[in-house]
Structures are given as C-alpha cells and as structure tokens.
Protein backbone atom coordinates (compact mmCIF):
# COMPACT_ATOMS: atom_id res chain seq x y z
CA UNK A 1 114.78 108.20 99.20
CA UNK A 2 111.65 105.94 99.97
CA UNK A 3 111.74 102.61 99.89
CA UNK A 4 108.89 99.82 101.09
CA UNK A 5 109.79 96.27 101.52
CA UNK A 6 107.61 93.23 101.67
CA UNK A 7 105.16 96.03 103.46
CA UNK A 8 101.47 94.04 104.08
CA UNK A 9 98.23 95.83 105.87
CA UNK A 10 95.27 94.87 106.82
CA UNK A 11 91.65 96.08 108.12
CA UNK A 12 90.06 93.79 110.37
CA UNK A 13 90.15 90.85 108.74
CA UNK A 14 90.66 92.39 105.17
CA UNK A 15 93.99 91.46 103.48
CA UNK A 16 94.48 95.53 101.51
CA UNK A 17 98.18 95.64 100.99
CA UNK A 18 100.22 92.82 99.49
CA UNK A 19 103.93 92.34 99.40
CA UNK A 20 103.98 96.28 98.22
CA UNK A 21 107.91 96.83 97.33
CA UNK A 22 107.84 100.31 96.12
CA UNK A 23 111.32 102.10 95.81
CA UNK A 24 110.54 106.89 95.06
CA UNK A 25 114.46 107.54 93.90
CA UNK A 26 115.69 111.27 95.18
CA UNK A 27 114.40 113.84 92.52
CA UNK A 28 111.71 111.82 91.21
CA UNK A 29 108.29 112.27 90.39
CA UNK A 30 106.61 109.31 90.88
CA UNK A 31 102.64 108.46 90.00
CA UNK A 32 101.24 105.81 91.47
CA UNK A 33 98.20 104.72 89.19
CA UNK A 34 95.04 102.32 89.19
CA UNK A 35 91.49 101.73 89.21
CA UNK A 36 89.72 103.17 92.23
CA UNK A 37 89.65 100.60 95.52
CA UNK A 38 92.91 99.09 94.47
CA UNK A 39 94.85 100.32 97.97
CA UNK A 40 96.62 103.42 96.55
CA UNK A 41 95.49 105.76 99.48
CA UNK A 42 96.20 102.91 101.91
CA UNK A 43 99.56 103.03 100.85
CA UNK A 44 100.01 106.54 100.94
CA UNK A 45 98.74 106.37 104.71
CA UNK A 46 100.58 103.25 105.56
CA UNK A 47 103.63 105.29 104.34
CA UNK A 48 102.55 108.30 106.54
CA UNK A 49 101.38 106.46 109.40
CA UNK A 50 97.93 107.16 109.97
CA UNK A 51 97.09 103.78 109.16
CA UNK A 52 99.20 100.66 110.75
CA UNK A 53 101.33 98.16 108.72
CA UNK A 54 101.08 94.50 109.80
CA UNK A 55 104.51 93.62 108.77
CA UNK A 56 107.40 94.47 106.10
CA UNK A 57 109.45 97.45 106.38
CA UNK A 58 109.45 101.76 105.34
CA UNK A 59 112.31 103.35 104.83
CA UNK A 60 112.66 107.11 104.28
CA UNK A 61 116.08 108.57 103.68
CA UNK A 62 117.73 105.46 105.47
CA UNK A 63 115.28 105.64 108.70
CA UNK A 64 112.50 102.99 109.33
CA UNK A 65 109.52 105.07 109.84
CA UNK A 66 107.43 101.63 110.92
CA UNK A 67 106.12 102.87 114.55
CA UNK A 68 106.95 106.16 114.43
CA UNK A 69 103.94 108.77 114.92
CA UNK A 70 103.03 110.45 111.86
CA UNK A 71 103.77 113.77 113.07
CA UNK A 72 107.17 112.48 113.57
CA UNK A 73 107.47 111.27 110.15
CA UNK A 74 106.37 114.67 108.83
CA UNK A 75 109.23 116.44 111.00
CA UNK A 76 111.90 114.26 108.78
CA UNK A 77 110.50 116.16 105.87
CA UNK A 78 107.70 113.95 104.06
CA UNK A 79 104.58 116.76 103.39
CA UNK A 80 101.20 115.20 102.64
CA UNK A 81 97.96 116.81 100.60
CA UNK A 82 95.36 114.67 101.15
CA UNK A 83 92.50 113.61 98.88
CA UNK A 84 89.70 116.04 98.93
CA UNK A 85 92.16 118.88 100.70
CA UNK A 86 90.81 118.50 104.17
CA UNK A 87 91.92 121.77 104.80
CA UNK A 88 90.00 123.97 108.02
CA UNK A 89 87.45 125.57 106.77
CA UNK A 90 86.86 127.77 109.83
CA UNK A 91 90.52 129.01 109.82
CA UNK A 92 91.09 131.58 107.55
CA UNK A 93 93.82 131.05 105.08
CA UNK A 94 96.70 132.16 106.40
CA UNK A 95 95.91 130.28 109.82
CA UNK A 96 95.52 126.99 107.51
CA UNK A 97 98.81 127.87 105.90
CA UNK A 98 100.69 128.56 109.51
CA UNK A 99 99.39 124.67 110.48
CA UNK A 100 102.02 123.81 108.25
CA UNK A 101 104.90 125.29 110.54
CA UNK A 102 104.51 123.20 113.13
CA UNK A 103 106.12 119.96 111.35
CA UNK A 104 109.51 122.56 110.62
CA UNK A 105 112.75 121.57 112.89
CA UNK A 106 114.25 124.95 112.47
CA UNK A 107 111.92 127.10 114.79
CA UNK A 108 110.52 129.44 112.08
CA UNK A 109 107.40 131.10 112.62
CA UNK A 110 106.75 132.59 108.80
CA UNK A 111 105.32 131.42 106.04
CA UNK A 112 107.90 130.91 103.29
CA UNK A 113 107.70 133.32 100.36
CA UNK A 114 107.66 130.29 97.95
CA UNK A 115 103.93 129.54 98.94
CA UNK A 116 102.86 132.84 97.43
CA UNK A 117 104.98 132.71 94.68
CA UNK A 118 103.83 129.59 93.56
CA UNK A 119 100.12 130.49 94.49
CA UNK A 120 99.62 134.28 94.04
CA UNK A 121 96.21 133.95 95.00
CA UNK A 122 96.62 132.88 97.92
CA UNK A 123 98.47 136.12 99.39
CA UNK A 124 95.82 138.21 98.21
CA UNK A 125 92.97 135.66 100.68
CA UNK A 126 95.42 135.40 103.66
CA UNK A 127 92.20 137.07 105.93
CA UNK A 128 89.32 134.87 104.04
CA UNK A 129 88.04 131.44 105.37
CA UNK A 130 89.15 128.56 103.55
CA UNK A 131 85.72 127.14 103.32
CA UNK A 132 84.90 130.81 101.23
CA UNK A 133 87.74 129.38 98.47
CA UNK A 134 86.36 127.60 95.54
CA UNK A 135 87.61 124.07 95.28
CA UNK A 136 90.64 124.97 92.97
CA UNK A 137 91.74 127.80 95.37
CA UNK A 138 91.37 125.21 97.96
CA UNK A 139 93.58 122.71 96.53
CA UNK A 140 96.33 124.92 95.95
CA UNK A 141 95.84 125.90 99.91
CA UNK A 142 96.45 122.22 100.74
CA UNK A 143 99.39 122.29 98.87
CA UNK A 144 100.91 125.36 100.08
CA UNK A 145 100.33 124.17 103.34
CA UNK A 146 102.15 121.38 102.89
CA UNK A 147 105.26 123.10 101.27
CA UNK A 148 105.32 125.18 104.64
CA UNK A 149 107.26 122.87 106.21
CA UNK A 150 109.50 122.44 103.43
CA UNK A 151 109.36 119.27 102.57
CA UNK A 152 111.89 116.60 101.11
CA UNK A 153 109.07 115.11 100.19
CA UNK A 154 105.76 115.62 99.07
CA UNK A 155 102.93 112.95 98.59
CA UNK A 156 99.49 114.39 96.78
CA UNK A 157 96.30 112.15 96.67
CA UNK A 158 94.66 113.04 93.74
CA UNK A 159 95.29 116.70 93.47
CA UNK A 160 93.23 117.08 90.35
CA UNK A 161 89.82 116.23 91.71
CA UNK A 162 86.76 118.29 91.08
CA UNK A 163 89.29 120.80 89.93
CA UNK A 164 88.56 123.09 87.43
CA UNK A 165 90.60 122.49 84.01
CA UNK A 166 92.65 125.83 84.51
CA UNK A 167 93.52 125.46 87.61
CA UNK A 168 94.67 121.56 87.15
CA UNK A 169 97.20 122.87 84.61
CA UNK A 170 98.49 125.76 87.11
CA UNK A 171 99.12 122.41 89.74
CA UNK A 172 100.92 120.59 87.21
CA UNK A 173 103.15 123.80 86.49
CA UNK A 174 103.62 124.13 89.93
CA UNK A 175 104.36 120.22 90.41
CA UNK A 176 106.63 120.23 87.79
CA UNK A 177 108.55 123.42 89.07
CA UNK A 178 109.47 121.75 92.13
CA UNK A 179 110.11 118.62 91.24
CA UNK A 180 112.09 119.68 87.87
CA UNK A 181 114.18 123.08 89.12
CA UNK A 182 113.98 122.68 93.09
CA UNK A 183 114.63 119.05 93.52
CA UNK A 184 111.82 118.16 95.40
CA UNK A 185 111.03 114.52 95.40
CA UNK A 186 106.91 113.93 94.65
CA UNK A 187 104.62 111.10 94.68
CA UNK A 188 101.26 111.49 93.55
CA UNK A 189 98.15 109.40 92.86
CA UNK A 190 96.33 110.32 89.95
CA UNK A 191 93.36 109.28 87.71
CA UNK A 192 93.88 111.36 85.29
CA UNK A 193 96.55 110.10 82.71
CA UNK A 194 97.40 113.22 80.43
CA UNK A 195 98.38 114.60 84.01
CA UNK A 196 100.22 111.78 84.64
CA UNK A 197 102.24 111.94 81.41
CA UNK A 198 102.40 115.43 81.60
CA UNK A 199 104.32 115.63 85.14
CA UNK A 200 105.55 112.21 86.32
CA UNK A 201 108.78 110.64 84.99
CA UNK A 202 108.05 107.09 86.47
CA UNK A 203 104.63 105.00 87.23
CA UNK A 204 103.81 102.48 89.58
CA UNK A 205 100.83 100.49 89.16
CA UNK A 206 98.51 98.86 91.19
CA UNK A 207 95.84 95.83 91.02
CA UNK A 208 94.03 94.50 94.04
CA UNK A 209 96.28 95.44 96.75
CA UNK A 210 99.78 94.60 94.99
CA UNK A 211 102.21 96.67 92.92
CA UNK A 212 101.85 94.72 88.98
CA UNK A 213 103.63 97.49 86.70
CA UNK A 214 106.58 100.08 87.28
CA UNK A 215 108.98 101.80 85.58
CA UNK A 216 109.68 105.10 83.41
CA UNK A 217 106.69 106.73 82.02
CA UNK A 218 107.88 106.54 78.42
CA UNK A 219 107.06 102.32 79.04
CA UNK A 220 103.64 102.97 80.16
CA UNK A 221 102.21 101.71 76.51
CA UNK A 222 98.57 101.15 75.51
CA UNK A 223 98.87 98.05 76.98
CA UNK A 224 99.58 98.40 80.42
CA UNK A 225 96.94 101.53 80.03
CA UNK A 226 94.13 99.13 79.09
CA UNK A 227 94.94 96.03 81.47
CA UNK A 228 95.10 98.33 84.09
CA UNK A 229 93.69 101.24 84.08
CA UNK A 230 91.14 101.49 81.41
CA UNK A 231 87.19 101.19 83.18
C-alpha cells in the first residue's frame, strides 16, 4: 500500500534520512521503533509532505505522492495524528472533529457514527473546548479526527504519550479494532514496547537516519530490543 524507495532528506545541511526503503503491506499494522532523534517523525512527515524529500521515491496505493501538497495526499486517504495531538484548542470538539471532513472526496458534511462509537466520550463533549479535555480525551479527539475522513490509512506519532495507563489500553483496543476487523492499514511510532507487541504485527527499526531491522513482530527478540532500543 506504501512503499518508500531509496527516499533521502535533509535540513540545511543535515543529512536526516538515509536510503529509507520502507514497504506498510494493505491490512497491516506497522510500528516503526527507535531511540528518540533517530528520524522517525521525519519520516512520517516526509511521507505526508510537510517536510520535503531530496530525492528517492513515495508511493501510496501505486501513486507517487513526491510533490504533491499534503492536503492532496490526505484526500487519497492517508489520515495523520500527530505527536502531541495538535488539536484546536479554541474549537470546541465537534468543530475539531468537522476539520476532519474537509480531506473526504465524497461531499459529506457529518461526522461518521464510527468516531463516537469508538470514542463514547467524545459525543457526550461535542459543545466543550478541546483545550477543557484532559490529555487522554484529547488524544482520542486527534484520532477521531483523523478517522473523519475515513482513511485508508492512518499514521499515529506516538499516540501513547503523557497518556494515562487506562486510556492507552482503550487506544490500543481501538487500534486494534480497525486494523484487525475493519481493514484499516496503520503505522505508528511508538516508545512504548508492550504497546508495540500488543497491537503491531510487523516492526521497522531505525538507527541514525536509516531503516537497520524489519520484519514480523514475533522476530523482534531481546536482541534487536537491546541494540536498538534499550537507553
């Protein structure tokens, strides 16, 4: 479904991104893993296009997304949560969910029942300001704004961060519900390796800019855990 090829990125004169040759198969859940500063959120924005590739090649669902705007990359279906939610704090949550509909190719102007079904809460807040949600109610805001659009795709940064142990297993259900009974295809950066375990079926991980380990998550030994991702 996503493939990178021989994809390289730079800032200024910093060489981030090396050779990254990263292949998400359709109905995967993917984690991409490693120590912090290692270019796993440069990827994910390379991949999305808010930050600019210096050469190689994205592919998503057999079209090259290199120079293509990232809100048109979001209309063929890839939905993003960003690391530490970024959603608008001002807007209450129901105006932070409807953001979402604008990256939909079909017209519609509601917010899919999913959302709420997925994140109860959430229906019950639609008039509150998402800066009045704690972090974990925020999180799952992000995410359901991101579903809006009804992805073929979704990409989470971190999604457990400074998020309360309850409410990082109700993510994982959730992750797991749509990537194990609806199909949706999911890659995710994450710290946190019981999560990993728990929700991913294959790893990817990365050392100083370039991709050193993949495969299923069953292969992810001790290892690879403490040559890579052990501090």
């Amino acid at each position: 479904m996503l493939r990178t090829e021989a994809l390289e990125q730079y800032y200024g004169g910093s060489h981030i991104l090396w050779d990254i040759n990263l292949e998400v198969e359709e109905g995967s859940c993917m984690c991409l893993m490693g120590r912090n500063g290692v270019g796993k959120t440069t990827l994910l924005k390379t991949i999305l296009g808010t930050v600019a590739a210096r050469s190689g090649e994205i592919t998503f669902q057999g079209t090259k997304l290199l120079g293509k705007p990232p809100e048109a990359r979001a209309r063929l279906g890839i939905g993003y949560v960003p690391q530490g939610r970024e959603i608008f704090p001002q807007l209450t949550v129901e105006e932070n969910l409807r953001t979402g509909l604008v990256a939909r190719t079909d017209g519609a102007h509601s917010i899919p029942r999913l959302i709420f079904e997925l994140f109860p809460v959430l229906e019950s807040m639609l008039p509150r300001r998402g800066g009045d949600l704690s972090g974990g109610q925020q999180q799952q805001l992000a995410i359901g704004r991101a579903l809006v659009s009804e992805p073929a795709l979704l990409i989470l940064d971190e999604p457990t961060e400074g998020i309360q142990p309850n409410v990082v297993r109700e993510i994982g259900d959730v992750i797991m519900k749509l990537n194990r009974e609806r199909g949706l295809t999911v890659l995710l950066v994450e710290q946190k390796l019981p999560f990993a375990r728990r929700v991913a079926d294959r790893f990817c991980i990365m050392r100083k800019g370039r991709i050193v380990a993949d495969g299923s998550m069953e292969e992810m030994d001790d290892e690879l855990v403490a040559s890579h991702l052990s501090v």
